[in-house]
N, C-alpha and C. Protein backbone atom coordinates (compact mmCIF):
# COMPACT_ATOMS: atom_id res chain seq x y z
N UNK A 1 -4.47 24.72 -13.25
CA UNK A 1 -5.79 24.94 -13.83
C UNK A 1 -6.30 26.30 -13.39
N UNK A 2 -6.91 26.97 -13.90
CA UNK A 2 -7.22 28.33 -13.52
C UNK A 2 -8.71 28.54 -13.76
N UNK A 3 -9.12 29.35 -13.20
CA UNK A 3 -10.94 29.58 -12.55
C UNK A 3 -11.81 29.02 -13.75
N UNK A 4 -12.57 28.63 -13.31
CA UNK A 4 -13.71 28.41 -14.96
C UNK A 4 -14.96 29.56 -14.82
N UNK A 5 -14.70 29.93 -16.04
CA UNK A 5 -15.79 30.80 -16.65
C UNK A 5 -17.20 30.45 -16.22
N UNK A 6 -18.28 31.34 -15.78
CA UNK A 6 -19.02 31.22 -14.89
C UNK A 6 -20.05 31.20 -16.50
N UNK A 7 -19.65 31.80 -17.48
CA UNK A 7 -20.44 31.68 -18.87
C UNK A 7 -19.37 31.56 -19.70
N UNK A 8 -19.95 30.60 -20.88
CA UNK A 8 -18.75 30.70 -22.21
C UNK A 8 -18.56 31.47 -23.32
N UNK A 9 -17.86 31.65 -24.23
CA UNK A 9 -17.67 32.66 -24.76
C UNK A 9 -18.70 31.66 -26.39
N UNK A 10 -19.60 32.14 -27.62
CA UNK A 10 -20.00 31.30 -28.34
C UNK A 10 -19.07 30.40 -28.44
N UNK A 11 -18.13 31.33 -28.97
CA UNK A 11 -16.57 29.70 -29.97
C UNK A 11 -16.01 28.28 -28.42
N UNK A 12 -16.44 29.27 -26.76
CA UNK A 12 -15.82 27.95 -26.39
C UNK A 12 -17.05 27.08 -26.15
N UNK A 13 -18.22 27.54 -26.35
CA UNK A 13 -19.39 26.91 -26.41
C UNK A 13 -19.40 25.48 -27.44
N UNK A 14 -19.24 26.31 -28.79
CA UNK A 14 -19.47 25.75 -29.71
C UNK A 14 -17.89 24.51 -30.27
N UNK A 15 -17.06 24.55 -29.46
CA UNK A 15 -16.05 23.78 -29.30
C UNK A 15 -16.63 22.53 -28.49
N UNK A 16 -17.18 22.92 -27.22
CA UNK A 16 -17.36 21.86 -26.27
C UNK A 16 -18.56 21.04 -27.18
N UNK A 17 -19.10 21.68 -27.80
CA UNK A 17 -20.70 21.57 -28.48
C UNK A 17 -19.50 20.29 -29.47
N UNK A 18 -18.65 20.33 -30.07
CA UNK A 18 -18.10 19.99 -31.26
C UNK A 18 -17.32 18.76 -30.62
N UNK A 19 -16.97 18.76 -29.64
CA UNK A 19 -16.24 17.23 -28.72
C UNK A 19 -17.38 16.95 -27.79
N UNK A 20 -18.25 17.05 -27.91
CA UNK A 20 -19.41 15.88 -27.16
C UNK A 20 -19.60 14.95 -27.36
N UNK A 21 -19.24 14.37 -28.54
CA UNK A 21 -19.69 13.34 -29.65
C UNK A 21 -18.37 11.96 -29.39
N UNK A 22 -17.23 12.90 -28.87
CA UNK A 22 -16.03 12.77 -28.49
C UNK A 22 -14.57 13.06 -28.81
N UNK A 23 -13.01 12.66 -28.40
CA UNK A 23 -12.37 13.21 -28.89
C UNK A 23 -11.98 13.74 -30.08
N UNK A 24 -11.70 14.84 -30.27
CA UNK A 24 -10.80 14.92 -31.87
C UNK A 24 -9.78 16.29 -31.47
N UNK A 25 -8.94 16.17 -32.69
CA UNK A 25 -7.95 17.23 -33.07
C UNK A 25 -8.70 18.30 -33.24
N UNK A 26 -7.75 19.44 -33.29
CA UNK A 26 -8.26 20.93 -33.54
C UNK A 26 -8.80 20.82 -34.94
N UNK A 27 -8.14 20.29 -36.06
CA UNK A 27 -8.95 19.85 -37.24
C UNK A 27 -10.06 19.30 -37.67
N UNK A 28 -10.39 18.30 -36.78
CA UNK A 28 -11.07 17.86 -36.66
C UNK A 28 -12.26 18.44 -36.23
N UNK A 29 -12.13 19.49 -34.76
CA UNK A 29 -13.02 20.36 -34.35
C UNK A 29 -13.61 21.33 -35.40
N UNK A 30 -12.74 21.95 -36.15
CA UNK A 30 -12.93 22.79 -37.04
C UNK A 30 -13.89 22.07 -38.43
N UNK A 31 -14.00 21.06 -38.85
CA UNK A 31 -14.73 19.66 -39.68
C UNK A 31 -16.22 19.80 -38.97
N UNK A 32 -15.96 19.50 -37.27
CA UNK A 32 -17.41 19.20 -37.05
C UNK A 32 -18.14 21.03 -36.83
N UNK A 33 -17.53 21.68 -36.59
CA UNK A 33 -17.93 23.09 -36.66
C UNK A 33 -18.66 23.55 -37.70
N UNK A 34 -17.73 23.15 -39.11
CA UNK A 34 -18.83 23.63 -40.28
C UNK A 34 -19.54 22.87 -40.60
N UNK A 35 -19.71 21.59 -40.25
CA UNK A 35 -20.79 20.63 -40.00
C UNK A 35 -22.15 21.02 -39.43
N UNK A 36 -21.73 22.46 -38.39
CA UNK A 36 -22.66 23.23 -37.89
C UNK A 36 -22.92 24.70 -38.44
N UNK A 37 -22.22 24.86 -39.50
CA UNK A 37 -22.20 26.16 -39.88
C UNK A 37 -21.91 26.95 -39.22
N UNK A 38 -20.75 26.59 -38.59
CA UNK A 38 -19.85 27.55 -37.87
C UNK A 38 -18.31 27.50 -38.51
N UNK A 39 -18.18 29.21 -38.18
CA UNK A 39 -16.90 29.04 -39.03
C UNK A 39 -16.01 29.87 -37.58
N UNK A 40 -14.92 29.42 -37.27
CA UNK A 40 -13.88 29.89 -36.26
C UNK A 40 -12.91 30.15 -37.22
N UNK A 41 -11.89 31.33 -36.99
CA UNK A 41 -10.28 31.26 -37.75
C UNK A 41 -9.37 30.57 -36.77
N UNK A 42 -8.65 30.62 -37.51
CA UNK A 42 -7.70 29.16 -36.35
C UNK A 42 -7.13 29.97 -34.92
N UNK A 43 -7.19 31.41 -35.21
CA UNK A 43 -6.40 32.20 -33.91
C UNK A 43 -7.65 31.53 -32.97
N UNK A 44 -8.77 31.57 -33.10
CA UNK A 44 -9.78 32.02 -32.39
C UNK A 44 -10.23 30.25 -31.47
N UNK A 45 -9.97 29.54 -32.57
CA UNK A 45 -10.10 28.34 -32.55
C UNK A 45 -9.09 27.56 -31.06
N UNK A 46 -7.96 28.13 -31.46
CA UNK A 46 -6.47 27.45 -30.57
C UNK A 46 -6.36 28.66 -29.40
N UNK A 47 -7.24 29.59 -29.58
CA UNK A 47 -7.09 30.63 -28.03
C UNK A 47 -8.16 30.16 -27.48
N UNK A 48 -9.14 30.04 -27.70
CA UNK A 48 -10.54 29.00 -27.04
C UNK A 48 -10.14 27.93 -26.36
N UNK A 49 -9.25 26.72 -27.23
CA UNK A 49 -9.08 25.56 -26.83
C UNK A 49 -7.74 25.79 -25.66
N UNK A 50 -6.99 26.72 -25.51
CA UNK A 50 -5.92 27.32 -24.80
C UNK A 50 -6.89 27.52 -23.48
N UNK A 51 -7.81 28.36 -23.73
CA UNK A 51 -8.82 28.73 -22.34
C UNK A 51 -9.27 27.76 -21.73
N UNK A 52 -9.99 26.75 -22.61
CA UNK A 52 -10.82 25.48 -21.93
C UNK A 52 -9.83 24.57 -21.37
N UNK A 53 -8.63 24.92 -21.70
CA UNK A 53 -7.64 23.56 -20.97
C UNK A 53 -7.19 24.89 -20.23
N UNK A 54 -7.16 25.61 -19.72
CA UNK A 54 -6.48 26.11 -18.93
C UNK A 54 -7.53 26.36 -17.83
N UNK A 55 -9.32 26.52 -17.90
CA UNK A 55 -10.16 26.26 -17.39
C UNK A 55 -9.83 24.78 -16.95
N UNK A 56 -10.19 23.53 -17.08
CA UNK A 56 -10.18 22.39 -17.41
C UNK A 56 -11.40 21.60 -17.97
N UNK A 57 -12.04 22.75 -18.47
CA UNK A 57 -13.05 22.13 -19.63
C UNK A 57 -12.74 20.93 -20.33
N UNK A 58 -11.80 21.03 -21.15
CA UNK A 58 -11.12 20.27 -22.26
C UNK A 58 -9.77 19.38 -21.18
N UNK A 59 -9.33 18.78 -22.15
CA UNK A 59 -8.18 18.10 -21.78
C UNK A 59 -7.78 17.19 -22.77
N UNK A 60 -6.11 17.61 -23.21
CA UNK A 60 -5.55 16.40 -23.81
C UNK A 60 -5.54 15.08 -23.49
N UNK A 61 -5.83 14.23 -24.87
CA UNK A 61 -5.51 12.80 -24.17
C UNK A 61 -4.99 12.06 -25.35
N UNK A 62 -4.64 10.79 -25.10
CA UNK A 62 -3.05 9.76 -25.58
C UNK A 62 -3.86 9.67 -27.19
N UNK A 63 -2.72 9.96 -27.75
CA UNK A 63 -2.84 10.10 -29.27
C UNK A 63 -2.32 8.93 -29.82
N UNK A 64 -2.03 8.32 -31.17
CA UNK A 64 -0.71 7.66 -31.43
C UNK A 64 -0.24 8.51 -32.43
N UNK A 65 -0.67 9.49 -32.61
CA UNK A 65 0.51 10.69 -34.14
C UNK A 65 0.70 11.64 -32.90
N UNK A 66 1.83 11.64 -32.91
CA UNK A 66 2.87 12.65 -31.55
C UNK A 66 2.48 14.13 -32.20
N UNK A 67 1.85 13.87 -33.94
CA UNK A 67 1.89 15.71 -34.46
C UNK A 67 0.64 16.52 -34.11
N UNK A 68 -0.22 15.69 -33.62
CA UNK A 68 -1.62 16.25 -33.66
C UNK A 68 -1.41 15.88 -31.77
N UNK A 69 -2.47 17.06 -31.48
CA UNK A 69 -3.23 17.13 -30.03
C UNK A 69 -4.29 16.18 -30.19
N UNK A 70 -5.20 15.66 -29.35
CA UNK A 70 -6.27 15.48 -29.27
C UNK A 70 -6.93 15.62 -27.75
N UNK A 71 -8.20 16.50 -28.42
CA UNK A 71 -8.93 16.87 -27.26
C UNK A 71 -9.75 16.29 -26.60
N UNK A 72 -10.50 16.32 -25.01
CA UNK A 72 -11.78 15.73 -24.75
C UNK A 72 -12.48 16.52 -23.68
N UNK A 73 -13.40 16.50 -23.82
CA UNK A 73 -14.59 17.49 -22.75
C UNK A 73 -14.20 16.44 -21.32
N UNK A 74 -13.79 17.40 -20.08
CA UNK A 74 -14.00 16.76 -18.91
C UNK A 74 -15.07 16.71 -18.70
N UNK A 75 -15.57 16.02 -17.00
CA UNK A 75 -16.74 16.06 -16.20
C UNK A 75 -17.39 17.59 -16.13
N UNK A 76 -16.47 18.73 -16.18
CA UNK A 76 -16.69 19.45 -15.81
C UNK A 76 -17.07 20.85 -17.45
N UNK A 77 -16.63 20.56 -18.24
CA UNK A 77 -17.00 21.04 -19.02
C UNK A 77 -18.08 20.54 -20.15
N UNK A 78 -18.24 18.74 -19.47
CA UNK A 78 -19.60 18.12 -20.21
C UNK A 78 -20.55 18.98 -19.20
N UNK A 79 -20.72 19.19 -18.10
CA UNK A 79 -21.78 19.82 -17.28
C UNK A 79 -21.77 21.29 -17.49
N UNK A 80 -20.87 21.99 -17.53
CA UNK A 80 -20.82 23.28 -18.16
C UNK A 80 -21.78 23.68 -18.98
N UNK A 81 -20.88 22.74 -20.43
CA UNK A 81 -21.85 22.91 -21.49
C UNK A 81 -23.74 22.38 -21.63
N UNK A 82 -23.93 21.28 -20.53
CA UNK A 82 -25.14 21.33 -20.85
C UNK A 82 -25.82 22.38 -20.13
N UNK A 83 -25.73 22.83 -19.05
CA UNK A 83 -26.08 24.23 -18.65
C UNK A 83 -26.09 25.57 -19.69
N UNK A 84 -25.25 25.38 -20.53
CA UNK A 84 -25.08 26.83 -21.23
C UNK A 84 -26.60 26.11 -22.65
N UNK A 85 -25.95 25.05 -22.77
CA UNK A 85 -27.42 24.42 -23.87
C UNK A 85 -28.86 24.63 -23.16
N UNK A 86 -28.82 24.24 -22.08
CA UNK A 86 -30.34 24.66 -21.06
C UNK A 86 -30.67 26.19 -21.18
N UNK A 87 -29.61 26.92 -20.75
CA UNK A 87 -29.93 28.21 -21.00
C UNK A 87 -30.17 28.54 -22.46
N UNK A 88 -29.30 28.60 -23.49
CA UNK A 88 -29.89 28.45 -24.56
C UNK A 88 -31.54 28.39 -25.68
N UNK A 89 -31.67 27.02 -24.62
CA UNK A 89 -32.80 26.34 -25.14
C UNK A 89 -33.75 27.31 -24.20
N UNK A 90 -33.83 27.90 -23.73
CA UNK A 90 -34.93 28.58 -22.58
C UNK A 90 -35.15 30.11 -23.36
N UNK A 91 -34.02 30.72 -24.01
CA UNK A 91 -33.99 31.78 -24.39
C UNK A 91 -34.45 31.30 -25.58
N UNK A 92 -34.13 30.20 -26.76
CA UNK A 92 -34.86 29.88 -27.77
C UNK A 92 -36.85 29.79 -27.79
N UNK A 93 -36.99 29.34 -26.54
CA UNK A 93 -38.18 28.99 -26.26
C UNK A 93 -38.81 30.54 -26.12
N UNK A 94 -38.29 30.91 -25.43
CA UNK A 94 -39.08 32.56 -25.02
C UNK A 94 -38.91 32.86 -26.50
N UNK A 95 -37.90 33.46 -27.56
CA UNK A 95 -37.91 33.64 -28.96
C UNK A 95 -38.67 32.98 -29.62
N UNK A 96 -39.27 31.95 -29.57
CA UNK A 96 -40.13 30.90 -30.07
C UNK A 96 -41.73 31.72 -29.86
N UNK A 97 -42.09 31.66 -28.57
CA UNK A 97 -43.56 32.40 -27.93
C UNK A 97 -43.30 33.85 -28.64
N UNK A 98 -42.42 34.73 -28.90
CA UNK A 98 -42.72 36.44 -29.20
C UNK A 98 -42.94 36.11 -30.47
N UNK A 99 -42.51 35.44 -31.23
CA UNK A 99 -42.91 35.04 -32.95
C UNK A 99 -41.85 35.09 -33.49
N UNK A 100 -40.70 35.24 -32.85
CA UNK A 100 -39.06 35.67 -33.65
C UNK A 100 -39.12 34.60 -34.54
N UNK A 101 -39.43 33.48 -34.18
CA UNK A 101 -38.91 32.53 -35.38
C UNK A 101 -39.86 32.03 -36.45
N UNK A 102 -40.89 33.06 -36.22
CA UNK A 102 -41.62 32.84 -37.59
C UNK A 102 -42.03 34.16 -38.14
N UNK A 103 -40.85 34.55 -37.82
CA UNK A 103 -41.42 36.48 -38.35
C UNK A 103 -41.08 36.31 -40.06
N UNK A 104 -41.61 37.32 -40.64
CA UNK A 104 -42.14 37.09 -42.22
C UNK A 104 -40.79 37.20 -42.46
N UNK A 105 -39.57 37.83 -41.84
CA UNK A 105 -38.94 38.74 -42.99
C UNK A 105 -37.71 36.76 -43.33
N UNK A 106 -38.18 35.92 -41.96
CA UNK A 106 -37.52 34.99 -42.10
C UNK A 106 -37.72 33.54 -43.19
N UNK A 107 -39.13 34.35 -43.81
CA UNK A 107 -39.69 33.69 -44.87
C UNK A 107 -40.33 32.33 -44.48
N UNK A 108 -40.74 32.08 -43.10
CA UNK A 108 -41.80 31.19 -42.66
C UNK A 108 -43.18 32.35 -42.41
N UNK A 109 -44.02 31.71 -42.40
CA UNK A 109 -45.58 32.01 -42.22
C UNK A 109 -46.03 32.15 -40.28
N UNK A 110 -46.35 32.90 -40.19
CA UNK A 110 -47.12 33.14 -38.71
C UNK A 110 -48.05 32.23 -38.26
């Protein structure tokens, strides 16, 4: 296992964000992604999921189709990620108070 990232990169964010719910395949990940309007290319997708298991964010677990992986958020990358969501949500909040998210050009009202 090798060091874990002290911050995530969006895509391994939004991976861990995408197996919270629980396991699935890289296909599958990629399903609940644009579910979020996120779009990964598959390099980007399988070098992410390469990092988080080599972090030990992620981790394979018992399939019954030998052709597909399937993934799952450890202890350690469910706590990860809610830290990176806390931070998140704190920087949303400050963007929230300056008016970012109701500035005109975003076509809500002040």
């Amino acid at each position: 296992m090798g060091p874990q990232p002290k911050t995530l990169t969006p895509a391994m964010f939004q991976i861990l964000v995408a197996l919270a719910p629980g396991p699935s395949h890289g296909y599958g990940i990629m399903l609940e992604l644009g579910e979020m309007d996120v779009k990964l290319g598959p390099g980007t997708l399988y070098r992410s999921i390469k990092q988080l298991l080599e972090a030990g964010l992620i981790a394979e677990t018992e399939t019954d189709d030998e052709r597909r992986r399937l993934y799952e958020l450890t202890d350690a990358g469910a706590e990860l990620a809610a830290a990176e969501a806390q931070r998140l949500n704190a920087l949303i909040g400050k963007a929230r108070r300056a008016g970012l998210l109701t500035h005109p050009s975003l076509g809500t009202s002040r």
